[in-house]
Protein backbone atom coordinates (compact mmCIF):
# COMPACT_ATOMS: atom_id res chain seq x y z
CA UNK A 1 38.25 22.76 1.63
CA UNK A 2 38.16 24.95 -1.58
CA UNK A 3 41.08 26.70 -2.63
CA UNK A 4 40.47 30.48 -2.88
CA UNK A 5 43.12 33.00 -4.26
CA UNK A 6 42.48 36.67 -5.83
CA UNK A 7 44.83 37.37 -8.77
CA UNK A 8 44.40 40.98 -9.60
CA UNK A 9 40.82 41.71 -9.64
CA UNK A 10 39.43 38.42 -9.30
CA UNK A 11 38.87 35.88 -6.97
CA UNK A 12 39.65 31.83 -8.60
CA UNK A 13 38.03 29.32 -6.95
CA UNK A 14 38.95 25.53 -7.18
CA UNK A 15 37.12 22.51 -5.78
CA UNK A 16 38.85 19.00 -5.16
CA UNK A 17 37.72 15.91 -4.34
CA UNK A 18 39.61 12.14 -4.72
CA UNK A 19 37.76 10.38 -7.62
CA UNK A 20 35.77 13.68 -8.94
CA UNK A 21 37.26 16.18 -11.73
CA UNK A 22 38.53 19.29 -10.16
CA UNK A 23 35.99 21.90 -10.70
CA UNK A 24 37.31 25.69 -11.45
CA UNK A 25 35.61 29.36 -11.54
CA UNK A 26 36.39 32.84 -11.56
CA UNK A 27 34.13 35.80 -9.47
CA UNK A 28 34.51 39.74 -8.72
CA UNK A 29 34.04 39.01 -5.38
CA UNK A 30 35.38 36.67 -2.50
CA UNK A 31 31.90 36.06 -1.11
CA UNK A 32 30.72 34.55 -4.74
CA UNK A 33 33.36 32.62 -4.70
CA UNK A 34 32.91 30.78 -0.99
CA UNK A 35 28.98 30.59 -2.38
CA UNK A 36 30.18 28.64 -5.54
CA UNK A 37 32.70 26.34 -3.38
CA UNK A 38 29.80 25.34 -0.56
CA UNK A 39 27.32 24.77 -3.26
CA UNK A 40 29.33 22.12 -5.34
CA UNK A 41 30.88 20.30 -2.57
CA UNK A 42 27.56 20.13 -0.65
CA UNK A 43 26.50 18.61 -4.14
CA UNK A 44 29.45 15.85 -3.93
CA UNK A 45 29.01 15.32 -0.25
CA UNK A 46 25.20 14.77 -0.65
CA UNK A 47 25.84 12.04 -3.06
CA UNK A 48 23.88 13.89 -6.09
CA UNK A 49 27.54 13.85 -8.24
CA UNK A 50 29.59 10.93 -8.40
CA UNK A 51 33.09 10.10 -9.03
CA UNK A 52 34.70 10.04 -12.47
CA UNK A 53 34.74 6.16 -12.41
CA UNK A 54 34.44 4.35 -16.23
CA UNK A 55 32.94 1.33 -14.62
CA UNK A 56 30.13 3.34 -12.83
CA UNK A 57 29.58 4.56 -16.59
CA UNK A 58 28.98 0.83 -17.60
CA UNK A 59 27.10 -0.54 -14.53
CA UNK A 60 23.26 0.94 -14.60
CA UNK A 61 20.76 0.78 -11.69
CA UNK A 62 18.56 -2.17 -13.38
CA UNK A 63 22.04 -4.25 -13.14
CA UNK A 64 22.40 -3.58 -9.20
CA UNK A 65 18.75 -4.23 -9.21
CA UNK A 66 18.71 -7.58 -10.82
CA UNK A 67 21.39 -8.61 -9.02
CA UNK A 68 20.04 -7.69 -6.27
CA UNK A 69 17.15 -9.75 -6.49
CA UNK A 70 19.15 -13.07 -7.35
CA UNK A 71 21.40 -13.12 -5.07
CA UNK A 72 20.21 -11.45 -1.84
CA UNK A 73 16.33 -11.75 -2.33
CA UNK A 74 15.88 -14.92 -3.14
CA UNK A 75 17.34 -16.33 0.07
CA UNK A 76 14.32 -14.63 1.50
CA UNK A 77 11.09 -15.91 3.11
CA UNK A 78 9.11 -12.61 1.13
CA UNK A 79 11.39 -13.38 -2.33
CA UNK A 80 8.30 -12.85 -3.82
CA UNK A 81 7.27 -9.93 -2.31
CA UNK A 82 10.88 -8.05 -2.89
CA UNK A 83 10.80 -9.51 -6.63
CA UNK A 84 7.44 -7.55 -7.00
CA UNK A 85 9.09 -4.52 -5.65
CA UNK A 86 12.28 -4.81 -7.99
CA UNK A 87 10.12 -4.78 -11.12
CA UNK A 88 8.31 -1.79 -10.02
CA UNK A 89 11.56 0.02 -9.88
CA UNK A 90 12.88 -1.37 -12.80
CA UNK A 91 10.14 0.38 -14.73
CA UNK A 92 10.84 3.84 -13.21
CA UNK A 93 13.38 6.27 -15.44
CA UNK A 94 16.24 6.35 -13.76
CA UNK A 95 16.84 2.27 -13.75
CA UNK A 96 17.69 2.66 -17.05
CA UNK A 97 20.63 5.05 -15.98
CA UNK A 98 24.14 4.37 -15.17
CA UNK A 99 24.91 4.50 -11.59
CA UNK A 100 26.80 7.69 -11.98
CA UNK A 101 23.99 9.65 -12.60
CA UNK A 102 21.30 8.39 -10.01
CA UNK A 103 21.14 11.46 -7.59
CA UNK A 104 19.29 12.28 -4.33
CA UNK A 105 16.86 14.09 -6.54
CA UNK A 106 16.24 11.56 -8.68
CA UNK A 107 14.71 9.17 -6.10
CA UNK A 108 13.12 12.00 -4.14
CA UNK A 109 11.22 12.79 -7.72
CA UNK A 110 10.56 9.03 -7.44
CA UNK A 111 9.35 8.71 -4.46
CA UNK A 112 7.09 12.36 -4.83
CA UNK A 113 5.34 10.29 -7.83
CA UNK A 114 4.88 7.35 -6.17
CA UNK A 115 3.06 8.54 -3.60
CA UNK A 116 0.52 10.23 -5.90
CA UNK A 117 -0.79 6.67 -6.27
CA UNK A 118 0.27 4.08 -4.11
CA UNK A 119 0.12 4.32 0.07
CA UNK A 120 3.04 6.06 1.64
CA UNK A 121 3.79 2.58 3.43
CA UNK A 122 4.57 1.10 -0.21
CA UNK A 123 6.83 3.66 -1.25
CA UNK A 124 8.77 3.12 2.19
CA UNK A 125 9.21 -0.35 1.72
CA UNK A 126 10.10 0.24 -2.24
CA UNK A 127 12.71 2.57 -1.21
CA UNK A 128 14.50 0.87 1.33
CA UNK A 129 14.91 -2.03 -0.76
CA UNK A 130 16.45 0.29 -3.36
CA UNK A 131 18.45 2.09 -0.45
CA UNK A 132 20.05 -1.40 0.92
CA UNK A 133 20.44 -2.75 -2.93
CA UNK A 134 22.98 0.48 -3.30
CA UNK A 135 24.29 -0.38 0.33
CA UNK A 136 25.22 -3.58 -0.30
CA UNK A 137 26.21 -2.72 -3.61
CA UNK A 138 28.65 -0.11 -2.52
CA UNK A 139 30.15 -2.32 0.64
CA UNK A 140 29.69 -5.90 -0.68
CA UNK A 141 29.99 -5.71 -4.17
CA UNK A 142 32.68 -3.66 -5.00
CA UNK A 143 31.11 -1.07 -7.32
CA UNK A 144 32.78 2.54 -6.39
CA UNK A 145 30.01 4.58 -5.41
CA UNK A 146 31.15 7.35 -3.60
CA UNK A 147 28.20 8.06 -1.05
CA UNK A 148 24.73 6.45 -1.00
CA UNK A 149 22.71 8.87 -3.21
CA UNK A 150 19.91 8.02 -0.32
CA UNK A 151 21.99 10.11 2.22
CA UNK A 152 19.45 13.09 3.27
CA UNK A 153 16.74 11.80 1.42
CA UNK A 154 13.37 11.52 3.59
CA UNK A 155 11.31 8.54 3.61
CA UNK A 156 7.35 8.81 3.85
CA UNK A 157 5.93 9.07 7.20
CA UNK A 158 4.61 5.49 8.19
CA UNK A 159 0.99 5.17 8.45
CA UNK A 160 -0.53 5.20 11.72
CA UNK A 161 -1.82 1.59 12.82
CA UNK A 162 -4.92 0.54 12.16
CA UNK A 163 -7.50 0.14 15.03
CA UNK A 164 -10.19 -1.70 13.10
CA UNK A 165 -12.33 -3.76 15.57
CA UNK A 166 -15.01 -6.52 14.24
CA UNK A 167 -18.36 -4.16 14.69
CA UNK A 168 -21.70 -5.82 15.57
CA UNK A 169 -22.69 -4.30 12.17
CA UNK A 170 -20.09 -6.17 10.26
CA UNK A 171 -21.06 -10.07 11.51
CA UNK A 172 -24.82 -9.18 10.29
CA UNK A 173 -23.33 -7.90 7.08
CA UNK A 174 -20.72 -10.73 6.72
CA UNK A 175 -23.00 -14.23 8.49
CA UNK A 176 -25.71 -13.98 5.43
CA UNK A 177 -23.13 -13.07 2.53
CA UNK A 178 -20.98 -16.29 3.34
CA UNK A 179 -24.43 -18.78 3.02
CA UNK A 180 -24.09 -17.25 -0.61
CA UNK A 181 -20.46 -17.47 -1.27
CA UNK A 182 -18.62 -20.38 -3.15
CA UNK A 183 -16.05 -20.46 -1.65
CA UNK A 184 -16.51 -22.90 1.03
CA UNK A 185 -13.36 -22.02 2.99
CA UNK A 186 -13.97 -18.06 3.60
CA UNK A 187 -16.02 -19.08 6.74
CA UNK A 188 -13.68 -21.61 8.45
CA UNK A 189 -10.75 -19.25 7.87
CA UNK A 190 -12.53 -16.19 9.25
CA UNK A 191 -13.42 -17.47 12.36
CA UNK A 192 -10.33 -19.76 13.07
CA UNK A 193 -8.60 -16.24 12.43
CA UNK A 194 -10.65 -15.01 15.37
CA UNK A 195 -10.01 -17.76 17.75
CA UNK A 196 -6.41 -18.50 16.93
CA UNK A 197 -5.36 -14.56 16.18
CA UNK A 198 -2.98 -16.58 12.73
CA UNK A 199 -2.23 -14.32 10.07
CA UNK A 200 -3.74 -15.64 6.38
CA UNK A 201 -0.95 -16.68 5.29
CA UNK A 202 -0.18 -19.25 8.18
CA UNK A 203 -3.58 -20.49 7.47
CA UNK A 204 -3.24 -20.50 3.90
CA UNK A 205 -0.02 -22.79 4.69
CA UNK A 206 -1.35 -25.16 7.88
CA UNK A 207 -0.74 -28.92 6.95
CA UNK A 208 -2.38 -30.84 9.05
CA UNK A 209 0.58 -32.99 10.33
CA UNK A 210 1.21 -29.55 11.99
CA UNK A 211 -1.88 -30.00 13.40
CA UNK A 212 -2.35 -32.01 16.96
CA UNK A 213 -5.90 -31.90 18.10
CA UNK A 214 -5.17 -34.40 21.16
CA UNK A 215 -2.97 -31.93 22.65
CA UNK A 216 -5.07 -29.10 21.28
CA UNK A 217 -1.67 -27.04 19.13
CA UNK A 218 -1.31 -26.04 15.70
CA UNK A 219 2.49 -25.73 15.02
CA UNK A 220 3.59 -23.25 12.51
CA UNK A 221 7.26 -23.97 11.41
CA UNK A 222 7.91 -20.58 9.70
CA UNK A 223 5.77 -17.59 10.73
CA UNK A 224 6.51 -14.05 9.68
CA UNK A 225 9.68 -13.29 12.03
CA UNK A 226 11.16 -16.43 11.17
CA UNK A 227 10.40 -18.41 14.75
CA UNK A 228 8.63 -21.34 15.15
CA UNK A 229 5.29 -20.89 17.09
CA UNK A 230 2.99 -23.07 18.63
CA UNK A 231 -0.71 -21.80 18.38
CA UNK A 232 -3.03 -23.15 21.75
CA UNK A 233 -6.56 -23.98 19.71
CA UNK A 234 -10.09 -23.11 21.75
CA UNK A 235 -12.98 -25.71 21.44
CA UNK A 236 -14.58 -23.81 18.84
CA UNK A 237 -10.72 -24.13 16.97
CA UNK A 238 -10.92 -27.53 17.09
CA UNK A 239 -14.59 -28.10 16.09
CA UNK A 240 -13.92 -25.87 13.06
CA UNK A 241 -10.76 -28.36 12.00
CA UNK A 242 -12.42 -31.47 12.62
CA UNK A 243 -15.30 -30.38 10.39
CA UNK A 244 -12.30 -29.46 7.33
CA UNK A 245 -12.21 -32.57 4.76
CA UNK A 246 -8.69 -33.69 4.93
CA UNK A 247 -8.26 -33.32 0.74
CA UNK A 248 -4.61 -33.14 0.76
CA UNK A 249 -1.79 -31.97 2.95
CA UNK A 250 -2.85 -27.89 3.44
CA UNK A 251 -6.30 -27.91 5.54
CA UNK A 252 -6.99 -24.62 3.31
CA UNK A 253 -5.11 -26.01 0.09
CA UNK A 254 -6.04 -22.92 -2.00
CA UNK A 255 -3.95 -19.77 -3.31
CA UNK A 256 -3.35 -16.47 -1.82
CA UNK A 257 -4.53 -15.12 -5.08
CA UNK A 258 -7.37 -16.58 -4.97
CA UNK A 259 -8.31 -16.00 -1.40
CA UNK A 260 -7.78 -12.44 -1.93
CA UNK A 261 -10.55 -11.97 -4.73
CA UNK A 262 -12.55 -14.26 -2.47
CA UNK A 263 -12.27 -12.11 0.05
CA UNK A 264 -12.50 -8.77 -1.86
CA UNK A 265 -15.67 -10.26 -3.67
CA UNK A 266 -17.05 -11.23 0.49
CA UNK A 267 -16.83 -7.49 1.47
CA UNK A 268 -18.24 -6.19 -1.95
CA UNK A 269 -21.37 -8.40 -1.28
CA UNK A 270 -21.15 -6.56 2.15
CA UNK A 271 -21.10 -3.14 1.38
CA UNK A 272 -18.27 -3.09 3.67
CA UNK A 273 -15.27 -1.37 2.29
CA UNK A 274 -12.81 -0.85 5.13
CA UNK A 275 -12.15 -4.42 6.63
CA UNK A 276 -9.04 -6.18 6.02
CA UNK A 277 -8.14 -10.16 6.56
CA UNK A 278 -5.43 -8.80 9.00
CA UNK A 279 -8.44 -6.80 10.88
CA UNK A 280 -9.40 -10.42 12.57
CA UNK A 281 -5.91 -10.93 13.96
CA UNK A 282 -5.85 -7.47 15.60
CA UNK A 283 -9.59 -8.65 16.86
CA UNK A 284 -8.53 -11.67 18.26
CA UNK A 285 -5.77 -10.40 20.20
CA UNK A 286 -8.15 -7.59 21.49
CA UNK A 287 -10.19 -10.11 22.58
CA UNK A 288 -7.45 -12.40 24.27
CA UNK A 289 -6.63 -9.17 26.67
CA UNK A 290 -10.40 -8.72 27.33
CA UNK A 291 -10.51 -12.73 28.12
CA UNK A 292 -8.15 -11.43 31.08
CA UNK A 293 -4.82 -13.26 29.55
CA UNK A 294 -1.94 -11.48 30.52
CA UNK A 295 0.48 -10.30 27.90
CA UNK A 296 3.05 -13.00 27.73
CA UNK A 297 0.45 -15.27 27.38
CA UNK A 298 -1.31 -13.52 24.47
CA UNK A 299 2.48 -13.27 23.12
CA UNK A 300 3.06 -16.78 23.07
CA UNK A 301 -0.11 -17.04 21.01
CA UNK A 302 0.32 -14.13 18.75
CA UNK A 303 4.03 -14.38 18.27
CA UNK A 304 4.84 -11.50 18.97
CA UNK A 305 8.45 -11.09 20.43
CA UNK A 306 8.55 -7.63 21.63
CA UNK A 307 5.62 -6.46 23.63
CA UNK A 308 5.37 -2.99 22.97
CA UNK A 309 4.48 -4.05 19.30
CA UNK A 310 1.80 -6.16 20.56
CA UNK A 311 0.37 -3.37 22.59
CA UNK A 312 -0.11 -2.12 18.84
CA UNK A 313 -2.55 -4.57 17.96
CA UNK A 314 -4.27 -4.25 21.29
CA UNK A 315 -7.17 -2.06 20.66
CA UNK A 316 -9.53 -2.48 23.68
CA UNK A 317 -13.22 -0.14 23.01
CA UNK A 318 -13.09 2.63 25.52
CA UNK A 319 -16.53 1.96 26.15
CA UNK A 320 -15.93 -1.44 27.64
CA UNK A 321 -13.64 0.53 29.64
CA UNK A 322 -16.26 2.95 30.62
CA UNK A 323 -18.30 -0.48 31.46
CA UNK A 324 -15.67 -1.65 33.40
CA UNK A 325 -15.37 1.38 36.18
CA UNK A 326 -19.43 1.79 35.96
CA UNK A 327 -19.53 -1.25 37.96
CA UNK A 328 -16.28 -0.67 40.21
CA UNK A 329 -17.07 0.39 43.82
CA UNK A 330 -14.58 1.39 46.12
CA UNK A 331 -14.12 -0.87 49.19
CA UNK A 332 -14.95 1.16 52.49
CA UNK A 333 -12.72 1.36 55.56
């Protein structure tokens, strides 16, 4: 609490806090003076001031950063992902400042700009790298910061899902504009992505010792929550591998990079400006429900540990719905 006291006419006001300078002011009036008091210790509280501390003077937000990156990203199955992140920040203004003077309004100014051009899911994920990097900072690391400066600060609202289904419209865009395309592999991966529901990037990485065709299983060692899976393959799965040449030990042994323009220059030749890769995988698993397999089942498939987030990706067409209780009749008694 402040310390209030009137000496003759006027009211003196002190603020302390452990670690901060003691802050001092004089008013006419009592009320000015409790104003004064909340404002500055909301200001400490919030995180926005920190305390006198000469080593926060020396260590500056690129240095948590960058240390942040070699020792706790890099142990990381998306290292390169967070590393991408990390120089992003480290090009914004207040990197370059010491810790000290990084404030709540600092990174909601940050975060305000960001979203002018990048997807509010981005600046999410860029801030609660930067949020945990202070976090761990504060609580692992030893460096005396008083109060995470991300301590009222609102993230971006998440995006809502997608519910992108594969359209009739799209496969007679997409089946002529692959018997032009170079790259050989775009087809294969597209519809193995539809029969098998894998993300790119655990086709991108499927060696074919992972691959048993005998017992009809693709096993993927590291998928994207860190489990093991074991993908069932269809027929069609199978004919699709067989007819892969065996080159070397990736059955798609090309780049992310380079599938990405691929695939970019695919829906260019389309026309079609609003399908991702990761559409198929929400297709597939639509299409695994409408097959009649039950949700464990399409789980074990899809990988996905916790169901509600699978019910996420399951984006059934109202009108097959509609289709559905056209041709239901109740039994009579």
């Amino acid at each position: 609490m402040a310390s209030i006291r009137k000496r003759g006419k006027v009211w003196h006001v002190q603020v302390r806090r452990i670690g901060f300078p003691n802050l001092t002011s004089s008013f006419p009036t009592k009320a000015e003076a409790l104003a004064w008091a909340r404002a500055h210790e909301f200001t400490i509280d919030s995180g926005d001031r920190q305390p006198t501390n000469k080593r926060l003077e020396t260590v500056h937000l690129a240095d948590l950063l960058k240390r942040y990156e070699s020792t706790v990203s890099v142990g990381k199955r998306g290292a390169d992902r967070e590393s991408y992140k990390i120089r992003v920040l480290l090009r914004a203004n207040m990197a370059g400042l010491p810790v000290s003077k990084v404030t709540g309004s600092m990174i909601a100014a940050y975060r305000d700009q960001r979203l002018t051009t990048v997807k509010a899911g981005t600046v999410r994920r860029e801030l609660a790298l930067l949020r945990h990097c202070l976090e761990v900072a504060r609580k692992e690391w030893g460096i005396p910061i008083y109060k995470n400066p991300f301590v009222g600060i609102k993230m971006p609202e998440p995006a809502n899902s997608r519910d992108r289904r594969l359209e009739d419209r799209d496969i007679q865009l997409i089946q002529p504009a692959l018997q032009k395309t170079k790259a050989w592999y775009l087809r294969p991966m597209i519809e193995l992505a539809l029969e098998t529901g894998m993300r790119r990037g655990e086709l991108l990485n499927l060696k074919w010792s992972d691959v048993n065709l005998t017992k009809r299983l693709a096993t993927l060692p590291i998928t994207k929550n860190g489990k093991c899976r074991k993908v069932p393959l269809t027929p069609r799965a199978i004919e699709l591998l067989s007819a892969l040449p065996q080159t070397g030990d990736r059955a798609f042994p090309i780049g992310t990079s380079a599938f990405r323009q691929a695939w970019d220059r695919l829906m260019k030749r389309c026309g079609i400006d609003n399908l991702c890769f990761h559409d198929l995988r929400h297709e597939a698993i639509s299409r695994f429900f409408e097959m009649g397999l039950s949700v464990p089942e399409v789980a074990l498939i899809s990988g996905h540990r916790d169901y509600r987030m699978l019910f996420r990706y399951t984006h059934i067409r109202p009108s097959d719905v509609v289709a559905k209780l056209s041709g239901y009749s109740r039994p009579t008694e």
